[in-house]
C-alpha atoms as a PDB file:
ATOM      1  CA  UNK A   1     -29.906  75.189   8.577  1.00  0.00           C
ATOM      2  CA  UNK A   2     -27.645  77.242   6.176  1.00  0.00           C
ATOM      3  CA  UNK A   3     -25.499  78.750   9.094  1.00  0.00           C
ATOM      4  CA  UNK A   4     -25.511  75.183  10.919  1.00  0.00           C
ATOM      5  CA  UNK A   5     -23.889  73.949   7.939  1.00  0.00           C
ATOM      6  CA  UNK A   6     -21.379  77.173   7.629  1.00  0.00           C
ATOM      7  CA  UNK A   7     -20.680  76.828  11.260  1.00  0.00           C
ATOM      8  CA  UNK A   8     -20.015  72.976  10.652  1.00  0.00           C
ATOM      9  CA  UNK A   9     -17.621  73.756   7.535  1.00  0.00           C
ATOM     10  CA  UNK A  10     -15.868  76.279   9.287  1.00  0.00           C
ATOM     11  CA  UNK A  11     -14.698  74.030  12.473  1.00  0.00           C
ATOM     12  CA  UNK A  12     -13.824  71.147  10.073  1.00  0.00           C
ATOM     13  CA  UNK A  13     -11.588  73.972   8.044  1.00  0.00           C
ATOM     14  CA  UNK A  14     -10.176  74.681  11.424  1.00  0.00           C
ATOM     15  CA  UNK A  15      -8.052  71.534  11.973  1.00  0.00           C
ATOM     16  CA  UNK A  16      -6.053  72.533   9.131  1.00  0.00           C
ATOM     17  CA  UNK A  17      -5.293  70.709   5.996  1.00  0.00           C
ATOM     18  CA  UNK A  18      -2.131  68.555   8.103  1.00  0.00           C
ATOM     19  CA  UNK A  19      -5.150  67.852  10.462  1.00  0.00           C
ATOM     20  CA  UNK A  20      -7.060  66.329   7.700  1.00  0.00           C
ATOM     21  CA  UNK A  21      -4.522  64.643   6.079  1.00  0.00           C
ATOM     22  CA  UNK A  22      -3.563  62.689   9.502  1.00  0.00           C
ATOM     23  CA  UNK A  23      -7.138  62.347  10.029  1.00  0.00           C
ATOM     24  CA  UNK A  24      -7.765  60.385   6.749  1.00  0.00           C
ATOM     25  CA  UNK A  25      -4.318  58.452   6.818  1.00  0.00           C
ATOM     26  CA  UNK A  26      -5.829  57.119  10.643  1.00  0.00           C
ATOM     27  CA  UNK A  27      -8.992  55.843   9.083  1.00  0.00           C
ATOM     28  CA  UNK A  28      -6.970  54.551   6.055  1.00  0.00           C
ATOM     29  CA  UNK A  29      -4.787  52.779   8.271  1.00  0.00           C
ATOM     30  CA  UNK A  30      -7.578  51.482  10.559  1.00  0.00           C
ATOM     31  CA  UNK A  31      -9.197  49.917   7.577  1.00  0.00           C
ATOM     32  CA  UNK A  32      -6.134  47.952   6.135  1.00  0.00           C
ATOM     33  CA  UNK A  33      -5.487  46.580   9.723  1.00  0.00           C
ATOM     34  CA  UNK A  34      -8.881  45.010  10.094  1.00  0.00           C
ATOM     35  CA  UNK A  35      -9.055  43.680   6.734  1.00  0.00           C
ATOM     36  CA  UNK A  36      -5.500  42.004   6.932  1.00  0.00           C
ATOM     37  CA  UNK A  37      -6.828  40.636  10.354  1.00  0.00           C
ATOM     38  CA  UNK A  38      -9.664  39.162   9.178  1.00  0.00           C
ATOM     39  CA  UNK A  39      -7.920  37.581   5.946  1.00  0.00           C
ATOM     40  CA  UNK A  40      -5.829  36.257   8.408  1.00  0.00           C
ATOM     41  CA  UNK A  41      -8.216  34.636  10.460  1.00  0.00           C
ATOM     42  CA  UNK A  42      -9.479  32.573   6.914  1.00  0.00           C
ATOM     43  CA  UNK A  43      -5.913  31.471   6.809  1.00  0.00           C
ATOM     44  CA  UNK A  44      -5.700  29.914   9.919  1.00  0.00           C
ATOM     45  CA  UNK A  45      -9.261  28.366   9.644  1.00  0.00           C
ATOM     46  CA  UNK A  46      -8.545  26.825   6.454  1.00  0.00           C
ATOM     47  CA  UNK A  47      -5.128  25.618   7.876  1.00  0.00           C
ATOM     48  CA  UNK A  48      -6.605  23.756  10.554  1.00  0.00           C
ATOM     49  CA  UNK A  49      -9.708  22.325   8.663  1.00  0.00           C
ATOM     50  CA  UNK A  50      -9.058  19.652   6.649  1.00  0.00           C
ATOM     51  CA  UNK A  51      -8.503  19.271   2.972  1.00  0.00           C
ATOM     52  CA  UNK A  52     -10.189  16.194   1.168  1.00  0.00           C
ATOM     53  CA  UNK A  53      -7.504  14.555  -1.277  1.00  0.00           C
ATOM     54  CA  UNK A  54     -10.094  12.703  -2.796  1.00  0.00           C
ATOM     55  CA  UNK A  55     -12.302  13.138  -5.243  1.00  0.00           C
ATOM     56  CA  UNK A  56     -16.203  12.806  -4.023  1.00  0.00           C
ATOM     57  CA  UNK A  57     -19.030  12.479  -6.907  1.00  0.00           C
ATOM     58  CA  UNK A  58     -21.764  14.855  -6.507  1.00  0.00           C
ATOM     59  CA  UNK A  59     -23.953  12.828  -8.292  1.00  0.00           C
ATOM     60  CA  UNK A  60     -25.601   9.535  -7.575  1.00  0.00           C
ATOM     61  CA  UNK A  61     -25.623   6.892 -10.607  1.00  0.00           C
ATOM     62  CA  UNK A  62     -27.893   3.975 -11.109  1.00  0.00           C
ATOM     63  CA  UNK A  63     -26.341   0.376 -11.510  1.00  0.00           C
ATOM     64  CA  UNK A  64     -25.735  -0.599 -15.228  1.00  0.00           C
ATOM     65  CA  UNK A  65     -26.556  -4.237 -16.033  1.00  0.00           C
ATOM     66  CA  UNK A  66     -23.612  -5.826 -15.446  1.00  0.00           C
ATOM     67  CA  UNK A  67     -22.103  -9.069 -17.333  1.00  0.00           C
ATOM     68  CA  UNK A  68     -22.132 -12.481 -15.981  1.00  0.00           C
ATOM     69  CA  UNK A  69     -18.883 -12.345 -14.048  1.00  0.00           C
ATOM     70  CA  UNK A  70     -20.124  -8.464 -12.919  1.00  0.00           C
ATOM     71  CA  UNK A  71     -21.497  -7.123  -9.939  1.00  0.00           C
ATOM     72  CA  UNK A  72     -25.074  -5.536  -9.608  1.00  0.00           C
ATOM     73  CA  UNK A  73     -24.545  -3.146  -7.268  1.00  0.00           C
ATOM     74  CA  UNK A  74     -21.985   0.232  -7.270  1.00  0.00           C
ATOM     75  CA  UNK A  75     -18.990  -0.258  -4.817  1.00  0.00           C
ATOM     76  CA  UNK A  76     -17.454   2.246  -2.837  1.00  0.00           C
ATOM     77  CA  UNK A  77     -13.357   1.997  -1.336  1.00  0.00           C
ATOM     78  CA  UNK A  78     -12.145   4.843   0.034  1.00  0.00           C
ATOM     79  CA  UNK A  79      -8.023   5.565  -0.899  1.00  0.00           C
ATOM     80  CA  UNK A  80      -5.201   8.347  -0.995  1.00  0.00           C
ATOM     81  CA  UNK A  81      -2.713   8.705  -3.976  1.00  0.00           C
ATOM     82  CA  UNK A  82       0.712   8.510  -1.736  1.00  0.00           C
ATOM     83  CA  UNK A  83       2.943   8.617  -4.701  1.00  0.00           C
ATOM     84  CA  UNK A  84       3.018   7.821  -8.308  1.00  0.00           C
ATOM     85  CA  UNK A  85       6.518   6.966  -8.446  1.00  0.00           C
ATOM     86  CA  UNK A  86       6.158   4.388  -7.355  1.00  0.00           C
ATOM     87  CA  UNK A  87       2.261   3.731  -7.573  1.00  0.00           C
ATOM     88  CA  UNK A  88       1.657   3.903  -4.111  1.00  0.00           C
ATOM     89  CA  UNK A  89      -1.886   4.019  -2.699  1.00  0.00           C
ATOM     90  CA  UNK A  90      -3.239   4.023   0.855  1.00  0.00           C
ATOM     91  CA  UNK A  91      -6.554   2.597   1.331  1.00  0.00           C
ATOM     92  CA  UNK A  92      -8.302   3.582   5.194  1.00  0.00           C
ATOM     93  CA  UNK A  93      -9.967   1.587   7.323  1.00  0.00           C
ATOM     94  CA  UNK A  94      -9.796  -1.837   4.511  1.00  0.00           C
ATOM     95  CA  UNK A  95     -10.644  -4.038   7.519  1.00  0.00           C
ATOM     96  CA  UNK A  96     -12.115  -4.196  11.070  1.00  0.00           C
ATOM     97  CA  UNK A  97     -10.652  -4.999  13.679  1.00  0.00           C
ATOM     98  CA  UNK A  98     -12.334  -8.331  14.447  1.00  0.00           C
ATOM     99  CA  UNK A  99     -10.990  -8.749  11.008  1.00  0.00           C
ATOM    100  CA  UNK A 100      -7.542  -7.839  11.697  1.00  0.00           C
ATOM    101  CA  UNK A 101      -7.610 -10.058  15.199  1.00  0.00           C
ATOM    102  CA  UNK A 102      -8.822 -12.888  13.910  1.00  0.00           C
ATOM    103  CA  UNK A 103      -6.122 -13.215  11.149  1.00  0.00           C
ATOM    104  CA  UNK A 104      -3.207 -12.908  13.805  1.00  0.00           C
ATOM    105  CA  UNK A 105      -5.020 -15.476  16.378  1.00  0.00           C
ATOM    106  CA  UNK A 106      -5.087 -18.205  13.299  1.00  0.00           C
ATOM    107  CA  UNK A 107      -1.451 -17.244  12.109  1.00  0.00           C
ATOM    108  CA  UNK A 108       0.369 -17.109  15.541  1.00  0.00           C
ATOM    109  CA  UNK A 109       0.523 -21.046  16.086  1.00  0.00           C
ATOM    110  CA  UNK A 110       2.190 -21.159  12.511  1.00  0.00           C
ATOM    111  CA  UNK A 111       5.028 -18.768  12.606  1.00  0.00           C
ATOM    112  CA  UNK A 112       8.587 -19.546  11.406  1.00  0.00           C
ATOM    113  CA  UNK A 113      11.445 -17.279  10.437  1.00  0.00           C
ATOM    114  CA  UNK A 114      11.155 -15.835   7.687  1.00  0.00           C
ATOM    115  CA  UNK A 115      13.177 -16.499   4.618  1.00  0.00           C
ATOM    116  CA  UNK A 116      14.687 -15.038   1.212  1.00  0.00           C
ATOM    117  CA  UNK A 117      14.099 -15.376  -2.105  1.00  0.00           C
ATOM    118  CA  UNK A 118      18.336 -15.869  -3.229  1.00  0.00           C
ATOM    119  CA  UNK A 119      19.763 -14.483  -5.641  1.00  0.00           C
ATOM    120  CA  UNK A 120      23.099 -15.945  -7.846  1.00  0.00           C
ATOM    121  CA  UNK A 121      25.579 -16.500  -5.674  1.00  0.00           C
ATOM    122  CA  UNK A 122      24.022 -15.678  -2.253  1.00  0.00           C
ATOM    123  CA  UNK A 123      23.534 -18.223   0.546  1.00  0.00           C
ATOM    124  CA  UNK A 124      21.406 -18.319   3.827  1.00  0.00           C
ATOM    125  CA  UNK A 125      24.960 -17.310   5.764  1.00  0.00           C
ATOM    126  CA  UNK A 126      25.685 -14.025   4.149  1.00  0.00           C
ATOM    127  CA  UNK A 127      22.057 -12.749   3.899  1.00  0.00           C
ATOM    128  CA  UNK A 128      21.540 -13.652   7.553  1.00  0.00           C
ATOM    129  CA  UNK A 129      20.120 -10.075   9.158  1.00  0.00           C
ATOM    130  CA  UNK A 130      18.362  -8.778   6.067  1.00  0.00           C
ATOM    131  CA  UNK A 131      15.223 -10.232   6.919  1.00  0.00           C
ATOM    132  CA  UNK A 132      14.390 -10.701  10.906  1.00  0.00           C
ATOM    133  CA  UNK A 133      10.641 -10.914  10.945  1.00  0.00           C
ATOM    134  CA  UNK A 134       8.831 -14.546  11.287  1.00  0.00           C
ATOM    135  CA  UNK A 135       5.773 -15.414   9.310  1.00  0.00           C
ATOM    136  CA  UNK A 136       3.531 -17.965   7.581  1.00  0.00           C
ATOM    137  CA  UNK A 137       1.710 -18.344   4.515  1.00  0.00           C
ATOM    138  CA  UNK A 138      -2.217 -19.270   4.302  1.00  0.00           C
ATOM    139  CA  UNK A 139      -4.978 -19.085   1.320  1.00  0.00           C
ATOM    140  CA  UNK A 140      -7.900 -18.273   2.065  1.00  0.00           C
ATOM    141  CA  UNK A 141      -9.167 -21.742   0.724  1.00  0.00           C
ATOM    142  CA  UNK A 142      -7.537 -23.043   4.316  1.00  0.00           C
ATOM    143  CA  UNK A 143      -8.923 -20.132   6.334  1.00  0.00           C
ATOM    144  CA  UNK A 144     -12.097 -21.794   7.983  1.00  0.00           C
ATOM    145  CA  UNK A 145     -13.315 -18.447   9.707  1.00  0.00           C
ATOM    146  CA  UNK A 146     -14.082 -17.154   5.808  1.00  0.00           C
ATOM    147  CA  UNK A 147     -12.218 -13.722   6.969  1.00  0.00           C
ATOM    148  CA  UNK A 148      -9.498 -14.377   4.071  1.00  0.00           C
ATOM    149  CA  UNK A 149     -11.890 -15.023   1.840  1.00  0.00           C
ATOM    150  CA  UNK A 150     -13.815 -11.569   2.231  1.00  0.00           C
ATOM    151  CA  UNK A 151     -10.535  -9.342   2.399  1.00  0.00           C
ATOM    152  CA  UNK A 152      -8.779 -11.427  -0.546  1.00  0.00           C
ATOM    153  CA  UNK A 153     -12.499 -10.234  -3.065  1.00  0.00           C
ATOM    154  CA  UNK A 154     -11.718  -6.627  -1.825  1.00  0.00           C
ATOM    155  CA  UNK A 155      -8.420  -6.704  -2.767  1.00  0.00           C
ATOM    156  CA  UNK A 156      -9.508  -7.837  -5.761  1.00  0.00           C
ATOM    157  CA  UNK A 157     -12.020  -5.163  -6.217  1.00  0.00           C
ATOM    158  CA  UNK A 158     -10.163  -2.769  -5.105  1.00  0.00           C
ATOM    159  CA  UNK A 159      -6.594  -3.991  -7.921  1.00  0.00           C
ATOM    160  CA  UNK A 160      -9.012  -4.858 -10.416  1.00  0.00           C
ATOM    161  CA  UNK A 161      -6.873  -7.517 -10.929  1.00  0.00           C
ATOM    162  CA  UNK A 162      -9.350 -11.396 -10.635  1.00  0.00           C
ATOM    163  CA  UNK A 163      -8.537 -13.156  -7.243  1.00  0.00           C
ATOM    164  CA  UNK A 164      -6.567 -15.473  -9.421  1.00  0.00           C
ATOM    165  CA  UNK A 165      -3.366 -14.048  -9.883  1.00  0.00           C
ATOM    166  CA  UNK A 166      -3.076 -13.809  -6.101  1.00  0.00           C
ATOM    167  CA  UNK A 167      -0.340 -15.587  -4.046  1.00  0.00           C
ATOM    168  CA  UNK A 168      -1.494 -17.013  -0.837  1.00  0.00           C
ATOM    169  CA  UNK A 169      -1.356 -14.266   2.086  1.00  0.00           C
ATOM    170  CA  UNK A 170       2.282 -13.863   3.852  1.00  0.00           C
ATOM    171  CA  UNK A 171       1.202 -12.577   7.586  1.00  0.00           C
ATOM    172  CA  UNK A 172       4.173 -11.855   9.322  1.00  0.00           C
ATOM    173  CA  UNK A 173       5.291 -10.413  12.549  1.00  0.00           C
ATOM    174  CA  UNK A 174       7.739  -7.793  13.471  1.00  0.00           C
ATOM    175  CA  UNK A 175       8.816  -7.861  17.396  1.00  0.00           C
ATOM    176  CA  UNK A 176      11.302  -5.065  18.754  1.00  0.00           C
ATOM    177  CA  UNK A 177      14.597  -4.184  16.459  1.00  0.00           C
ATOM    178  CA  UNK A 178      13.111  -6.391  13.630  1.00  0.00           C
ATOM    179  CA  UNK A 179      12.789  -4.723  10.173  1.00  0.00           C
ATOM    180  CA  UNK A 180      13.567  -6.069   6.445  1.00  0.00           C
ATOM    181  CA  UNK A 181      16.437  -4.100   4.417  1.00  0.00           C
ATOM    182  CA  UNK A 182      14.692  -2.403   1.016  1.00  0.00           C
ATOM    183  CA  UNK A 183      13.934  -4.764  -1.797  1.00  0.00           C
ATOM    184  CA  UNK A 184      11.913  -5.149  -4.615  1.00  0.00           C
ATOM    185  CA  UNK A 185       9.089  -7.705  -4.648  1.00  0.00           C
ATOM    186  CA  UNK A 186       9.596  -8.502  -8.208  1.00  0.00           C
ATOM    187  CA  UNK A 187      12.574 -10.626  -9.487  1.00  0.00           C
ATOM    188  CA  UNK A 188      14.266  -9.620 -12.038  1.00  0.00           C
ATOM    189  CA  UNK A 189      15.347 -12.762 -14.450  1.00  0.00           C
ATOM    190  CA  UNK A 190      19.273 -10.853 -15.054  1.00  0.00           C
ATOM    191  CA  UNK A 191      19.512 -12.234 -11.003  1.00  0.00           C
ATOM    192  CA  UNK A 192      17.072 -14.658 -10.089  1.00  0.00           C
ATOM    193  CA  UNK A 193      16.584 -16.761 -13.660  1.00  0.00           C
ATOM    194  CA  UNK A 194      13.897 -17.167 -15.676  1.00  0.00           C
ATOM    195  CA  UNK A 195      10.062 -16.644 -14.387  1.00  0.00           C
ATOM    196  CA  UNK A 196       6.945 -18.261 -14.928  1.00  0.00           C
ATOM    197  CA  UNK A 197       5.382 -15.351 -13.958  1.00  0.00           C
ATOM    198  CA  UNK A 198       5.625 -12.063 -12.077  1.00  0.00           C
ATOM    199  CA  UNK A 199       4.887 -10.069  -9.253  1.00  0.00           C
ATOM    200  CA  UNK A 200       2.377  -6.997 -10.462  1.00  0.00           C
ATOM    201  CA  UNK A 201       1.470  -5.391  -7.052  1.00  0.00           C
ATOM    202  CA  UNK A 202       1.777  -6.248  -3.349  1.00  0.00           C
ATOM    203  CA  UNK A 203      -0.816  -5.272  -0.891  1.00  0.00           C
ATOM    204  CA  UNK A 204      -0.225  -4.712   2.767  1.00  0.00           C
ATOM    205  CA  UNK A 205      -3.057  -5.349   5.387  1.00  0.00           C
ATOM    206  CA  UNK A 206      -1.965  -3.851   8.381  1.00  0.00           C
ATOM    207  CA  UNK A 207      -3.213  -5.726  11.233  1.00  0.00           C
ATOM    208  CA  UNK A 208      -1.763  -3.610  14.490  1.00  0.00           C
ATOM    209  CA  UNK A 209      -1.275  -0.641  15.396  1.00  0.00           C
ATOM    210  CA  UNK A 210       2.891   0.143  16.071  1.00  0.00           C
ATOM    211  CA  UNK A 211       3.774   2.737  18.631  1.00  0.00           C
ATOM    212  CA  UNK A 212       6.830   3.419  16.919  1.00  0.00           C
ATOM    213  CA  UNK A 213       8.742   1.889  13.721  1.00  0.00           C
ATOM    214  CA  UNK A 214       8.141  -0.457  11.725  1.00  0.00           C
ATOM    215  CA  UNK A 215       7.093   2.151   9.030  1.00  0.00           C
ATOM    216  CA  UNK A 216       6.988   0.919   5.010  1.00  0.00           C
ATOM    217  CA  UNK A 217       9.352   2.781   3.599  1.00  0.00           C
ATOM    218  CA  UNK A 218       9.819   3.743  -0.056  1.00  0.00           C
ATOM    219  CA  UNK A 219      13.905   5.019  -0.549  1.00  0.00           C
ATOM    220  CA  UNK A 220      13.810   5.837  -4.103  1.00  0.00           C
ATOM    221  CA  UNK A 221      10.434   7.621  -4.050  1.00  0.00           C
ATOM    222  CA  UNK A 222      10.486   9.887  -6.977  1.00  0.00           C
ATOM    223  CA  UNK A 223      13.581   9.162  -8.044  1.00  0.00           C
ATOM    224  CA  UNK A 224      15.558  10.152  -4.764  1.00  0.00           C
ATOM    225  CA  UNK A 225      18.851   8.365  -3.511  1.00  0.00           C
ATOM    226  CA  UNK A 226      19.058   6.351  -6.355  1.00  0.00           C
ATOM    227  CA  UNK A 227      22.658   6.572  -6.357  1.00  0.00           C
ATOM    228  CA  UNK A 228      25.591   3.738  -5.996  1.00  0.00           C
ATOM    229  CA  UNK A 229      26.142   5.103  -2.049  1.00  0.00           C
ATOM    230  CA  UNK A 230      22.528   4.206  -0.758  1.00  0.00           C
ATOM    231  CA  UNK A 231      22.558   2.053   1.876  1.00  0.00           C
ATOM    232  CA  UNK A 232      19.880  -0.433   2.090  1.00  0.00           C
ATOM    233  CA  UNK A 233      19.551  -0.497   5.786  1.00  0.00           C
ATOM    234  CA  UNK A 234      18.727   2.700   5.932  1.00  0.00           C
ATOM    235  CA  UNK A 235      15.293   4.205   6.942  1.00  0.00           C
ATOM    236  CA  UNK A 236      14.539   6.827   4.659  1.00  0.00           C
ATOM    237  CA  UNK A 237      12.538   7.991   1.880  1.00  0.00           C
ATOM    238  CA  UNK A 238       8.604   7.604   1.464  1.00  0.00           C
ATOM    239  CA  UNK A 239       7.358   6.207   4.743  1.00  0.00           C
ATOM    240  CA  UNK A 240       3.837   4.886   5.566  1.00  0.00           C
ATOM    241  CA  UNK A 241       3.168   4.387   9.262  1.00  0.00           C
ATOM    242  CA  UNK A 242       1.176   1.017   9.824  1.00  0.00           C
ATOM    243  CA  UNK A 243      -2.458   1.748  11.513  1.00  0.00           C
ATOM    244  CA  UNK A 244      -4.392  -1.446  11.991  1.00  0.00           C
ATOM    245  CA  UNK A 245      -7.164  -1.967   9.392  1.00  0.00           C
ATOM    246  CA  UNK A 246      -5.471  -0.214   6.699  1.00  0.00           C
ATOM    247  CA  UNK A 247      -3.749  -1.066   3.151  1.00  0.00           C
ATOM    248  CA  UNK A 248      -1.346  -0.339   1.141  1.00  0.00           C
ATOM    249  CA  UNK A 249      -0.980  -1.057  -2.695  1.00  0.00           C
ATOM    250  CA  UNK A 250       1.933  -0.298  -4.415  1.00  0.00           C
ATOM    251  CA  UNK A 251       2.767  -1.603  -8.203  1.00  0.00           C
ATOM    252  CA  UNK A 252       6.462  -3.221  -9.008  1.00  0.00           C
ATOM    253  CA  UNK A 253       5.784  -3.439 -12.606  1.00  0.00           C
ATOM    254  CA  UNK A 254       4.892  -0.372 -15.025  1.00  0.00           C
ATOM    255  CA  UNK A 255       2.355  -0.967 -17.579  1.00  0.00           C
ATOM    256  CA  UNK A 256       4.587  -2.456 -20.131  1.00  0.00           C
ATOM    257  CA  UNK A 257       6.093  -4.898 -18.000  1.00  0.00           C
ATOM    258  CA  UNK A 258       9.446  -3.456 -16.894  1.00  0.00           C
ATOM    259  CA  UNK A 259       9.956  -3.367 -13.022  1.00  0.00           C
ATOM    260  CA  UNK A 260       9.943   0.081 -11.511  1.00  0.00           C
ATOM    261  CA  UNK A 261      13.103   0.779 -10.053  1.00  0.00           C
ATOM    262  CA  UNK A 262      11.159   3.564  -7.370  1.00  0.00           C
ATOM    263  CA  UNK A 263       9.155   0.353  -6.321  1.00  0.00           C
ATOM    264  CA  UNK A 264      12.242  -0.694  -4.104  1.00  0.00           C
ATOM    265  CA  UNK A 265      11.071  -0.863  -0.359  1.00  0.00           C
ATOM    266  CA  UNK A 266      11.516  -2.045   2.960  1.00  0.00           C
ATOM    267  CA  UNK A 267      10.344  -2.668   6.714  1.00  0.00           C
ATOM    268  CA  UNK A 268      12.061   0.080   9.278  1.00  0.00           C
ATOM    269  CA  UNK A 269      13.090  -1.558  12.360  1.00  0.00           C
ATOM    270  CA  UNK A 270      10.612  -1.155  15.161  1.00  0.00           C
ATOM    271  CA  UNK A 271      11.021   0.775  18.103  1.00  0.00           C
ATOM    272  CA  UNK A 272       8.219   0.216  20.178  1.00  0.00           C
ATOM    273  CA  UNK A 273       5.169  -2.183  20.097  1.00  0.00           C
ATOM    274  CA  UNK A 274       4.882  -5.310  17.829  1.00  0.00           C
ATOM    275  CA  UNK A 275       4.130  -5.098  14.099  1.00  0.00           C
ATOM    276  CA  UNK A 276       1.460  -7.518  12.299  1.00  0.00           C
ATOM    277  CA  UNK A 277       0.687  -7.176   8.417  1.00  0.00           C
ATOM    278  CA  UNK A 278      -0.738  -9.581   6.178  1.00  0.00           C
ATOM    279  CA  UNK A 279       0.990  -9.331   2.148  1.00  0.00           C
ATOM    280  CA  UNK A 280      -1.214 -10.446  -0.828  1.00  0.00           C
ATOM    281  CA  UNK A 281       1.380 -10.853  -4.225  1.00  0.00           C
ATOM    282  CA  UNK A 282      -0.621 -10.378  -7.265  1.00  0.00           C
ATOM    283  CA  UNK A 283       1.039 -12.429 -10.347  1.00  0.00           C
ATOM    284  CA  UNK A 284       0.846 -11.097 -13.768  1.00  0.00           C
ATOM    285  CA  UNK A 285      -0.376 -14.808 -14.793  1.00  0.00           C
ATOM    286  CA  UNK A 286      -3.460 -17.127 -13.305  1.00  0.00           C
ATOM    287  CA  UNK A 287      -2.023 -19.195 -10.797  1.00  0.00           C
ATOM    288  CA  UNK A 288      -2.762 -23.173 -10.263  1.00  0.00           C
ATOM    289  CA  UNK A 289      -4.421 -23.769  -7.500  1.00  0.00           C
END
């Protein structure tokens, strides 16, 4: 065993210390290779496998006892942060399709172009091309099928804001080359005169699917282009591409009251396909029935 091992020592002595040295960097190199591989292999797994943006409780809860105008069970609505200036969130699959079908069958008989909310000093003649779409309005006190009714307490839910302080649903179509120039939904008294009341949040029901356009768009999204050379026809910014069944909630007011200037927003002309959506207004205020 003793010579084995001599005779073993000996050959491996007989490559030569350069011999050795190549040896090891081979084997060094080898190593490093695989392991950069393989790390790079997570990488492209984790690329392609997608990333939850929401938060998911581990834990289930039981219902507390809830007060009289409460609920006795827990509620689940799935949404995505888009922005927080403005307060934009994107709420998945908010209605079915039945749902979304059923609102467009009882609004198509009813639909008349769609007007503006004037300002000091404009007219119907030079705001002519702002606004293209047509549309109706309808509570869901007049909607027999009850679909209204069930969307407009989700909404609700889903604001935290009572189904009180909701305006009567604006569904509106937008056919080929139509769109709406940015705006904000809130009116500020300095142009429009004194309000009774005023627009917290809008929420969009999306009730088609577009094959191209017709995208909400948010231009001053974190504080971008909010400079005296914006155009207002333009398409740009923050842009949330309407997939039938979903919402969109964005605030126009911040907490204390002021309107958000990011809130400003707008309807991108569309390109291919027809575009239905259904708006809900939510008023700072309980309105009369």
């Amino acid at each position: 065993m003793k010579s084995r091992g001599k005779l073993l020592g000996q050959r491996w002595w007989s490559l030569g210390l350069p011999s050795v040295f190549l040896l090891c960097l081979f084997f060094f190199l080898v190593g490093l290779f695989g392991s950069t591989l393989i790390s790079q292999q997570d990488v492209q797994v984790d690329s392609v496998r997608p990333r939850s943006r929401v938060l998911e409780s581990v834990e289930e809860f039981d219902a507390l006892p809830n007060g009289e105008t409460g609920e006795h069970s827990l509620t689940s609505i799935s949404f995505q942060v888009l922005s927080w200036f403005p307060r934009a969130v994107y709420f998945p699959n908010f209605a079915t399709e039945e749902q979304c079908q059923g609102i467009i069958k009882m609004a198509k008989a009813e639909l008349k172009p769609s007007a503006l909310a004037l300002r000091k000093g404009e007219t119907a003649e030079n705001t002519k091309g702002i606004r293209t779409s047509s549309g109706m309005f309808i509570s869901s006190s007049e909607d027999k099928t009850g679909i209204l009714d069930l969307i407009e307490e989700k909404i609700a839910r889903a604001t935290m804001i009572p189904r009180t302080h909701g305006e009567a649903f604006n569904v509106l179509r937008y056919e080929i080359g139509q769109s709406y120039h940015s705006h904000y939904d809130a009116f500020d008294p300095s142009q429009y005169g004194p309000q009774k009341s005023q627009r917290v949040a809008s929420f969009l029901l999306y009730l088609s699917d577009v094959e191209e356009g017709g995208e909400t768009m948010f231009p001053f999204e974190n504080g971008q282009n909010m400079d005296a050379n914006y155009d207002f026809r333009k398409c740009i910014g923050l842009k949330v591409k309407p997939r039938r069944g979903d919402g969109l909630l964005f605030y126009s007011l911040f907490p204390n009251g002021t309107i958000d200037p990011t809130s400003l927003h707008g309807s991108c002309p569309v390109i291919r396909g027809e575009k239905w959506v259904a708006t809900k207004w939510i008023r700072d205020q309980e309105l009369d029935e």
